[in-house]
N, C-alpha and C. Protein backbone atom coordinates (compact mmCIF):
# COMPACT_ATOMS: atom_id res chain seq x y z
N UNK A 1 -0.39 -45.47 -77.66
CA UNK A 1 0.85 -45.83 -77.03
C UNK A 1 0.65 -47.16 -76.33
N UNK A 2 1.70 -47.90 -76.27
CA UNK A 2 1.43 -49.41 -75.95
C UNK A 2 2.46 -49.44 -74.70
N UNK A 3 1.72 -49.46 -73.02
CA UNK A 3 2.14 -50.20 -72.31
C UNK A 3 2.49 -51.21 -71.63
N UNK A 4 3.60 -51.77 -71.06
CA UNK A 4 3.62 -52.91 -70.35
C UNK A 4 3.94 -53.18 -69.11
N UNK A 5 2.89 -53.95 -68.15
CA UNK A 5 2.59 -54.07 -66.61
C UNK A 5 4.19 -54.89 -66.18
N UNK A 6 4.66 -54.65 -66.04
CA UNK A 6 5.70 -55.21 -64.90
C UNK A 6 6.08 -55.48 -64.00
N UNK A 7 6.18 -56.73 -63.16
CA UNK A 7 5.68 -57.01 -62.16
C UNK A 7 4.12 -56.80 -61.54
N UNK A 8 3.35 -56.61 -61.70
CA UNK A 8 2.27 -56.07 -61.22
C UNK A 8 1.14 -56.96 -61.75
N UNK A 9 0.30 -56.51 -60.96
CA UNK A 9 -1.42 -57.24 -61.77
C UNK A 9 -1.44 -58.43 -61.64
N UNK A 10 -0.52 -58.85 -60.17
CA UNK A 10 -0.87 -60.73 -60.01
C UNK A 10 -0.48 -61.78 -61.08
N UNK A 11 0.31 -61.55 -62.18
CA UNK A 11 1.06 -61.91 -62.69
C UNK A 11 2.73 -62.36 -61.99
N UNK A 12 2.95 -63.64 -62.57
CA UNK A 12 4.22 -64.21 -61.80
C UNK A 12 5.88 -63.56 -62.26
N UNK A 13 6.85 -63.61 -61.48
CA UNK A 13 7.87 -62.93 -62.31
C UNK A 13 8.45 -64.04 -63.30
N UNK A 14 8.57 -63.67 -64.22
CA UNK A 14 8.96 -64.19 -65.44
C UNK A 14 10.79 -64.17 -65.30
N UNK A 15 11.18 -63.02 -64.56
CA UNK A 15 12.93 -63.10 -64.55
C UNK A 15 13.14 -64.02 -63.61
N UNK A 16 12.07 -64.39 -62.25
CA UNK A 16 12.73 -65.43 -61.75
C UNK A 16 13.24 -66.71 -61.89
N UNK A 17 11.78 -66.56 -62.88
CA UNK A 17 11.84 -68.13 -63.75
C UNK A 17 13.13 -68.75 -65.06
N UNK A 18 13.27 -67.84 -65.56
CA UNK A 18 14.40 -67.82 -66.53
C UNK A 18 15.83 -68.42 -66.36
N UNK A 19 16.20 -68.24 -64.83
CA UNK A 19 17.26 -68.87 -64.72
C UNK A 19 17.26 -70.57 -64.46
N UNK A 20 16.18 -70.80 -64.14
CA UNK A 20 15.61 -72.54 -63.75
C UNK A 20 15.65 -73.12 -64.80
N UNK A 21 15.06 -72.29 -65.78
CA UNK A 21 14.53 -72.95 -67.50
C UNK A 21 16.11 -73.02 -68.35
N UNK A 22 16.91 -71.95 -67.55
CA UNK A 22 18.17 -72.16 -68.56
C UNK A 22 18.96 -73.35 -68.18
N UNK A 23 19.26 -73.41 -66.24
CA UNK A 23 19.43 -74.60 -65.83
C UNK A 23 19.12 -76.18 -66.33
N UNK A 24 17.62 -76.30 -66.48
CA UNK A 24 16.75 -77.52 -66.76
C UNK A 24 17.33 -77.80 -68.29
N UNK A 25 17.80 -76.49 -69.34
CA UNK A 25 18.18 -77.18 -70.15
C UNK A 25 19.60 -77.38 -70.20
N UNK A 26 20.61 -76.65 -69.99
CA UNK A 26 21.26 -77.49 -69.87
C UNK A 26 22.02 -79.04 -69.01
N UNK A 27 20.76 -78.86 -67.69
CA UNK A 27 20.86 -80.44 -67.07
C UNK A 27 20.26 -81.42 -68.42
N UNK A 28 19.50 -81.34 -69.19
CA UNK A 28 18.30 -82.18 -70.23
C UNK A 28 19.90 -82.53 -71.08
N UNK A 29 20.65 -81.37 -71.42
CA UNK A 29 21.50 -81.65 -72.46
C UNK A 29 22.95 -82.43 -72.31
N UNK A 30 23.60 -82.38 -70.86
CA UNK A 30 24.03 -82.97 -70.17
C UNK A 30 23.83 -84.40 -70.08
N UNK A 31 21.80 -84.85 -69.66
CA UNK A 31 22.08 -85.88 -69.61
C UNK A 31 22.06 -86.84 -70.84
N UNK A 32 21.34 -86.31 -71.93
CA UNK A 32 21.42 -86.90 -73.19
C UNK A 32 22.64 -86.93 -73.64
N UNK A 33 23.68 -86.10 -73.51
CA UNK A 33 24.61 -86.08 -74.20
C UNK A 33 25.58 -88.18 -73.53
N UNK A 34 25.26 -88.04 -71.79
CA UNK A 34 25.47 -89.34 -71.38
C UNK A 34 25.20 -90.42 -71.71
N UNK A 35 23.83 -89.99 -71.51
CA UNK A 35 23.53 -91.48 -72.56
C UNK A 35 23.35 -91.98 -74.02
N UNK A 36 23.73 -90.60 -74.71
CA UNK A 36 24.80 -91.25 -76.39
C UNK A 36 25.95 -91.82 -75.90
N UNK A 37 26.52 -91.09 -75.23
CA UNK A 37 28.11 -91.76 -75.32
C UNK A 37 28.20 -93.12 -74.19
N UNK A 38 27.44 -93.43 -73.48
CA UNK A 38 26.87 -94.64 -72.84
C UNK A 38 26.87 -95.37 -74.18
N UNK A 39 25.47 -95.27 -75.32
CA UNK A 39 25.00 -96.42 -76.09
C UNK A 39 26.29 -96.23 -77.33
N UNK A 40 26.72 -95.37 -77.52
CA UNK A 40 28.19 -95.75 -78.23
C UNK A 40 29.30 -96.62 -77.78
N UNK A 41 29.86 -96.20 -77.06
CA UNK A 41 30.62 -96.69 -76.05
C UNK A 41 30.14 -98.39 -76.15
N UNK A 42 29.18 -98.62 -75.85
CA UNK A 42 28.63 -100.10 -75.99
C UNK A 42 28.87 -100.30 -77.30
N UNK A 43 28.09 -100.02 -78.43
CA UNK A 43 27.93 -100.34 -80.22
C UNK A 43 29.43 -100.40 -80.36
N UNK A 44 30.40 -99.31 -79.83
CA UNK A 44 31.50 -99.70 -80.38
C UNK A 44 32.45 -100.98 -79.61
N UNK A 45 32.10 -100.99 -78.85
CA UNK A 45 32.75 -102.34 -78.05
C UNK A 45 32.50 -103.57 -78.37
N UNK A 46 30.67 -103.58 -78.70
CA UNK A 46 30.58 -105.01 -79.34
C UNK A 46 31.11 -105.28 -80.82
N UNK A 47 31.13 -104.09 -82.00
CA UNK A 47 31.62 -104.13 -82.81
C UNK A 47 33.30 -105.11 -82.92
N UNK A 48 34.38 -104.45 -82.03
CA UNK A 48 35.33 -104.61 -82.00
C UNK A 48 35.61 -106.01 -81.45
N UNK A 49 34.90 -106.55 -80.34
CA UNK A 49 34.60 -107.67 -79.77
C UNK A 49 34.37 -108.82 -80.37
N UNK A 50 33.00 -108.21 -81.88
CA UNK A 50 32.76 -109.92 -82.59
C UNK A 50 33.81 -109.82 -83.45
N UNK A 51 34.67 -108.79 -83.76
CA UNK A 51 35.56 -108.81 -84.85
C UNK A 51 36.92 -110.20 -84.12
N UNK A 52 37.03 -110.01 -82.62
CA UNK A 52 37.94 -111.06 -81.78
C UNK A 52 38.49 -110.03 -81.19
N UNK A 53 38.58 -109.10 -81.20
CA UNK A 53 40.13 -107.92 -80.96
C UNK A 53 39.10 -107.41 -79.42
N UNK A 54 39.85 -106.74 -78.69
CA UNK A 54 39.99 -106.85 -76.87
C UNK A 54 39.92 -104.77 -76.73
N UNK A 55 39.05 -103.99 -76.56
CA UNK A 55 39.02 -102.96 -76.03
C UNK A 55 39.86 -102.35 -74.94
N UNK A 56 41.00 -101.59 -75.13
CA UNK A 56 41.69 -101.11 -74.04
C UNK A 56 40.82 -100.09 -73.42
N UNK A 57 40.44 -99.02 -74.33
CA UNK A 57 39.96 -97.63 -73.31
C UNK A 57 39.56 -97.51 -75.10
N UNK A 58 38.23 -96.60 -75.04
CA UNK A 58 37.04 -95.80 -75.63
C UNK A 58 36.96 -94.18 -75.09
N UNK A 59 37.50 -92.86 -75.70
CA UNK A 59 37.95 -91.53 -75.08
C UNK A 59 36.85 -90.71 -76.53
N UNK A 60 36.03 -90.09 -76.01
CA UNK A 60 35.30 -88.92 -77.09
C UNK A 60 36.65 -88.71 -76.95
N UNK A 61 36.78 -87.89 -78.41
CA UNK A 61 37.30 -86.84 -79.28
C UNK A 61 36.68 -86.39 -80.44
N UNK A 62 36.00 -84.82 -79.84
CA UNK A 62 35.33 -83.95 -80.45
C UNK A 62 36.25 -83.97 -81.39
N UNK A 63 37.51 -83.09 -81.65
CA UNK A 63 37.67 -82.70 -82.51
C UNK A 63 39.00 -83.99 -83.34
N UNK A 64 38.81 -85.31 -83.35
CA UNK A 64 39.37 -86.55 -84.10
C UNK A 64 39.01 -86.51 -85.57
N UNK A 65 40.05 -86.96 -85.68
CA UNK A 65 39.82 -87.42 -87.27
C UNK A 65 38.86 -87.41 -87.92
N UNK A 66 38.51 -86.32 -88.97
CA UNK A 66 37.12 -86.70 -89.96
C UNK A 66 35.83 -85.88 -88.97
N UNK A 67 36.31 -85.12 -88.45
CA UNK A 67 35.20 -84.17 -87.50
C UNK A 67 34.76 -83.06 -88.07
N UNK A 68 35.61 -82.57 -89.23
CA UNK A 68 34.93 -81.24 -90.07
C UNK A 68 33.84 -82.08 -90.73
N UNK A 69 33.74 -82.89 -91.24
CA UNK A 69 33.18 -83.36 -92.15
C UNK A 69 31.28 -84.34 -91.31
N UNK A 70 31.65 -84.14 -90.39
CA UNK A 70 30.80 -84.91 -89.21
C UNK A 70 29.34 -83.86 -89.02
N UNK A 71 27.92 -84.53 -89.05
CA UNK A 71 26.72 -83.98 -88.66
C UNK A 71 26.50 -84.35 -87.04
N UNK A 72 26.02 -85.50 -87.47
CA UNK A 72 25.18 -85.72 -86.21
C UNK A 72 26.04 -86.75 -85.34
N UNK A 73 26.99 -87.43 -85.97
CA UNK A 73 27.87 -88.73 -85.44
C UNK A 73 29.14 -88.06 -84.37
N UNK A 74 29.45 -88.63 -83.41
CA UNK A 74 30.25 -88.29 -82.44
C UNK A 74 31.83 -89.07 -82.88
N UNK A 75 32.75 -88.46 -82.28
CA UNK A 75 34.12 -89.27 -82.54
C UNK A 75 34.94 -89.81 -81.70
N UNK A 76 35.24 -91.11 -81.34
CA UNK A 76 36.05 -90.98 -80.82
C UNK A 76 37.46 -91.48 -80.98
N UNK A 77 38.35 -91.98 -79.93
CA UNK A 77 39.58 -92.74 -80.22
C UNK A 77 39.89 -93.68 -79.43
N UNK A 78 39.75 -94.91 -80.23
CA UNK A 78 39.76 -96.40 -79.69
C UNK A 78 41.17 -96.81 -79.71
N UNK A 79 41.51 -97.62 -78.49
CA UNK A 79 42.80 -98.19 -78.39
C UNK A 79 42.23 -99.97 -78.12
N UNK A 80 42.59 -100.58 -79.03
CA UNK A 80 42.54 -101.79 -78.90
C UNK A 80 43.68 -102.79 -79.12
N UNK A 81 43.01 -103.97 -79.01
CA UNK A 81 44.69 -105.17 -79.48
C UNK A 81 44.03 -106.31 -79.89
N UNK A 82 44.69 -106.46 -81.17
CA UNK A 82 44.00 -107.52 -82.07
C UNK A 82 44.36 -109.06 -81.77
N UNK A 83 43.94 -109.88 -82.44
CA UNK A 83 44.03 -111.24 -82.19
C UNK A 83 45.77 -111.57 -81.93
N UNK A 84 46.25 -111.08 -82.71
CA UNK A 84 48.18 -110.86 -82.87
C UNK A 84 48.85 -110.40 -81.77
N UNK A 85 47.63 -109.56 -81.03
CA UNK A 85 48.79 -108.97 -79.83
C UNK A 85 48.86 -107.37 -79.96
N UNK A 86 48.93 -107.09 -81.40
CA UNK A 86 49.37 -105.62 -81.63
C UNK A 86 48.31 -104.90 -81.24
N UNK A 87 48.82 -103.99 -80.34
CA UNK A 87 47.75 -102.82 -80.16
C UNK A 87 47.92 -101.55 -80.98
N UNK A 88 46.45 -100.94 -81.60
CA UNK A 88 45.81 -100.51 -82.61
C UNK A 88 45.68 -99.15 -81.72
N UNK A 89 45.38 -98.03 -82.42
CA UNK A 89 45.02 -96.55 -82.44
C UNK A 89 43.94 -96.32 -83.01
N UNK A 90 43.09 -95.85 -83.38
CA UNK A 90 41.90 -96.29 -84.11
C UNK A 90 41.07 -94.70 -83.90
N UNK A 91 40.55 -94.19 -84.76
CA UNK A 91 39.48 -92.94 -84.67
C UNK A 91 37.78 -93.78 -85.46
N UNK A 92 37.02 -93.13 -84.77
CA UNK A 92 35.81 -93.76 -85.46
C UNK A 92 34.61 -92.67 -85.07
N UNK A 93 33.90 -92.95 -85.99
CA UNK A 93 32.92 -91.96 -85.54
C UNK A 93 31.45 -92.83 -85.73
N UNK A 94 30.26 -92.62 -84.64
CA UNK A 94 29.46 -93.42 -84.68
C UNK A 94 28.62 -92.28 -84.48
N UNK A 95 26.98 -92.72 -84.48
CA UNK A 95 25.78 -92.25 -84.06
C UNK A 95 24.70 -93.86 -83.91
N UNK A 96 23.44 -93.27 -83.22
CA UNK A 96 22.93 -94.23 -82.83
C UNK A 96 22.15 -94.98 -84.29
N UNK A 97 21.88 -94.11 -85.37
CA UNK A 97 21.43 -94.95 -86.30
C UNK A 97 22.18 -94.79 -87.50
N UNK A 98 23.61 -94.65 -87.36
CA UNK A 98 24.58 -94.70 -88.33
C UNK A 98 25.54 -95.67 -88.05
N UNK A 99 25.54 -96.80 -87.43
CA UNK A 99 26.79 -97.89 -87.08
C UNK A 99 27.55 -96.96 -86.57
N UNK A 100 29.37 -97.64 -87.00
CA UNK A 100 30.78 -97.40 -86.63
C UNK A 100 31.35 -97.80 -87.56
N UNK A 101 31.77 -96.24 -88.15
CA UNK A 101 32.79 -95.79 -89.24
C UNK A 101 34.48 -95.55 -88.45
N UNK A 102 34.79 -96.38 -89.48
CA UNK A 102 36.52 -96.16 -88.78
C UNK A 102 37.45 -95.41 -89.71
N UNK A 103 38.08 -93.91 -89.45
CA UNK A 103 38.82 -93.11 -90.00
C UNK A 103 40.12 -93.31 -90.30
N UNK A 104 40.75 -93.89 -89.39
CA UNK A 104 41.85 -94.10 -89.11
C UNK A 104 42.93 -95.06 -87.84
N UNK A 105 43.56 -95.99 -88.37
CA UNK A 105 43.70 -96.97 -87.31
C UNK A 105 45.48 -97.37 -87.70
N UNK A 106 46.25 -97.34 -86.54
CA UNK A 106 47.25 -97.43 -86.79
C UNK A 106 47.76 -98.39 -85.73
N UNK A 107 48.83 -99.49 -85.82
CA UNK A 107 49.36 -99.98 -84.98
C UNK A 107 50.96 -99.22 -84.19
N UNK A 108 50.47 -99.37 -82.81
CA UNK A 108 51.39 -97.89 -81.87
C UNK A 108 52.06 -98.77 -81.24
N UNK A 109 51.65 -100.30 -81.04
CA UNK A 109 52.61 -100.95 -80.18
C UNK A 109 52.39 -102.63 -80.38
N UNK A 110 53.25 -102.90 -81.85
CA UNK A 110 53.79 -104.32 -82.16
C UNK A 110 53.12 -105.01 -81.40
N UNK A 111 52.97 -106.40 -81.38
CA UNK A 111 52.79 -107.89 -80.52
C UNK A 111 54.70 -107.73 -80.13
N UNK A 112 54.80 -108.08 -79.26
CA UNK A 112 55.44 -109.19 -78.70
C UNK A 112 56.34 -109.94 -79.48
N UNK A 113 57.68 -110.10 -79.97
CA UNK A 113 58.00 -111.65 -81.09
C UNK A 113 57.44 -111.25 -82.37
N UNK A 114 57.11 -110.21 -82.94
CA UNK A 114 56.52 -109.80 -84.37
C UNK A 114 57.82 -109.08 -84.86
N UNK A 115 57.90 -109.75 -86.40
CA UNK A 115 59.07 -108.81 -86.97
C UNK A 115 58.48 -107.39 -86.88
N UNK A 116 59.25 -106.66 -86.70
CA UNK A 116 58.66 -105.02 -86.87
C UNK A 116 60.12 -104.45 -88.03
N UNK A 117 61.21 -104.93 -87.98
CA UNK A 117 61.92 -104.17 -88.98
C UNK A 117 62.06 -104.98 -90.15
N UNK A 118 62.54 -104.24 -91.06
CA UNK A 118 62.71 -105.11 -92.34
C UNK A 118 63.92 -104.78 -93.11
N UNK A 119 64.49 -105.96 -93.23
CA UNK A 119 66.34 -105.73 -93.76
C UNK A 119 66.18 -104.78 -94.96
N UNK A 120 66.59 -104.23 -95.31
CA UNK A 120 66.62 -103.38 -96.29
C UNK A 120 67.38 -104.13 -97.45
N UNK A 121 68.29 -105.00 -97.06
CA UNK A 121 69.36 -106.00 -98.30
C UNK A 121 67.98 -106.78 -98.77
N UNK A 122 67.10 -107.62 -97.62
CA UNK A 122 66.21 -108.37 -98.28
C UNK A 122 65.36 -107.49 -99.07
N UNK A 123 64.69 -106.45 -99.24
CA UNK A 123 63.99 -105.84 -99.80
C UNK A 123 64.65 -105.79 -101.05
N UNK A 124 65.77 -104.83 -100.73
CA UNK A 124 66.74 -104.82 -102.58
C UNK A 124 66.52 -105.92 -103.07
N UNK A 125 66.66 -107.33 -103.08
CA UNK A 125 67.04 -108.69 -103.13
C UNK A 125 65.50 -109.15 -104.18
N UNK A 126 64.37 -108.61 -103.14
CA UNK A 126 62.82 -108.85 -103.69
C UNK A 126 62.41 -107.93 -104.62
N UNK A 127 63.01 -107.30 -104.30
CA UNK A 127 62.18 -105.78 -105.54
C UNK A 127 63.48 -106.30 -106.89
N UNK A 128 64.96 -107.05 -106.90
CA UNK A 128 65.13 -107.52 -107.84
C UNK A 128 64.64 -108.23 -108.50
N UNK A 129 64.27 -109.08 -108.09
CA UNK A 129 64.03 -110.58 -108.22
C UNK A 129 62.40 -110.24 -109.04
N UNK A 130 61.05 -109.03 -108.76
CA UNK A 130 60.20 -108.71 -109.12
C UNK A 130 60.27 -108.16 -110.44
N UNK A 131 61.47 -107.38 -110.46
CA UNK A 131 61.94 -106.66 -111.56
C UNK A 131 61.94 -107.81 -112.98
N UNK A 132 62.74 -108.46 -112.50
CA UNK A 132 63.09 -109.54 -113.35
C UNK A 132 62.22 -110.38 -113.91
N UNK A 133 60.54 -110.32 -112.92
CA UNK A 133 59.79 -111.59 -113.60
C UNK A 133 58.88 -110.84 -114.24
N UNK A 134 58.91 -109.12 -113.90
CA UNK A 134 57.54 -108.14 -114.82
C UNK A 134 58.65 -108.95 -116.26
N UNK A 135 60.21 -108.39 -116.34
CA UNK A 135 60.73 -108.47 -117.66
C UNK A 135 60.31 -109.67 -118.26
N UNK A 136 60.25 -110.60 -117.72
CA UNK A 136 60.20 -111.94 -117.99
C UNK A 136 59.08 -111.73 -118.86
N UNK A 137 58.15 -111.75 -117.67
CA UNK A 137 56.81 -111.59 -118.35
C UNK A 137 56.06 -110.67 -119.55
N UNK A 138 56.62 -109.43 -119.66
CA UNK A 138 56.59 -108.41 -120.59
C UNK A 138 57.37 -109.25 -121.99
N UNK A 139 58.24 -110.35 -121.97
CA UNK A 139 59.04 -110.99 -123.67
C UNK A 139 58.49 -112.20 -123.71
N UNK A 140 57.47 -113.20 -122.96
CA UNK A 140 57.05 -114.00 -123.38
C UNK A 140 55.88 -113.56 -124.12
């Protein structure tokens, strides 16, 4: 029959210890998790920066665009404004030795003085006028 000393025999308690060790890891995981999203946070700023375009705000989003599909790379959602003025929506997902992949990027708020609508007569007008030069081109 196989016994076991518990507490006893100058041996240390092992249950006291258990709660420190669960603590210590998740402080360890906590702080690594900071300083990825510290050295992201940077990679993606300079990225966007040499491109010319101006960083509004950098927000993790776990679960952004293209996150089922995600290992080790984090996601987040970038709001920026390009050389034009227009500010951008942007999902990207980075890791420290995988660059910055961009999922999805949409403009949410025009420049300033930028056409944003488009006559619908001029469109009819161009999509004629296109019509006409495939024909053209299809009998020469």
């Amino acid at each position: 029959m196989i016994s076991f000393v518990v507490n006893g025999g100058g041996g240390g308690d092992i249950g006291a210890i258990v709660p420190f060790v669960i603590i210590g890891f998740i402080t360890l995981a906590v702080v690594i998790r900071l300083c990825a999203g510290s050295m992201d946070n940077d990679r993606i700023q300079e990225q966007i920066e040499a491109e010319g375009k101006k960083v509004r705000s950098i927000d993790w989003a776990p679960m952004g665009r293209g996150w089922a599909g995600s290992k080790n790379e984090r996601i987040y959602e970038v709001v920026y404004e390009d050389a034009q003025g227009n500010v951008h929506k942007a999902f990207c997902k980075t890791s420290a030795l995988a660059g910055v992949y961009w999922t999805e990027d949409k403009i949410i708020e025009p420049a300033a003085g930028s056409e944003t609508k488009v006559n619908a007569d001029d469109l009819a007008a161009e999509n004629q006028r296109l019509r006409e030069e495939v024909e053209r081109l299809k009998n020469s």
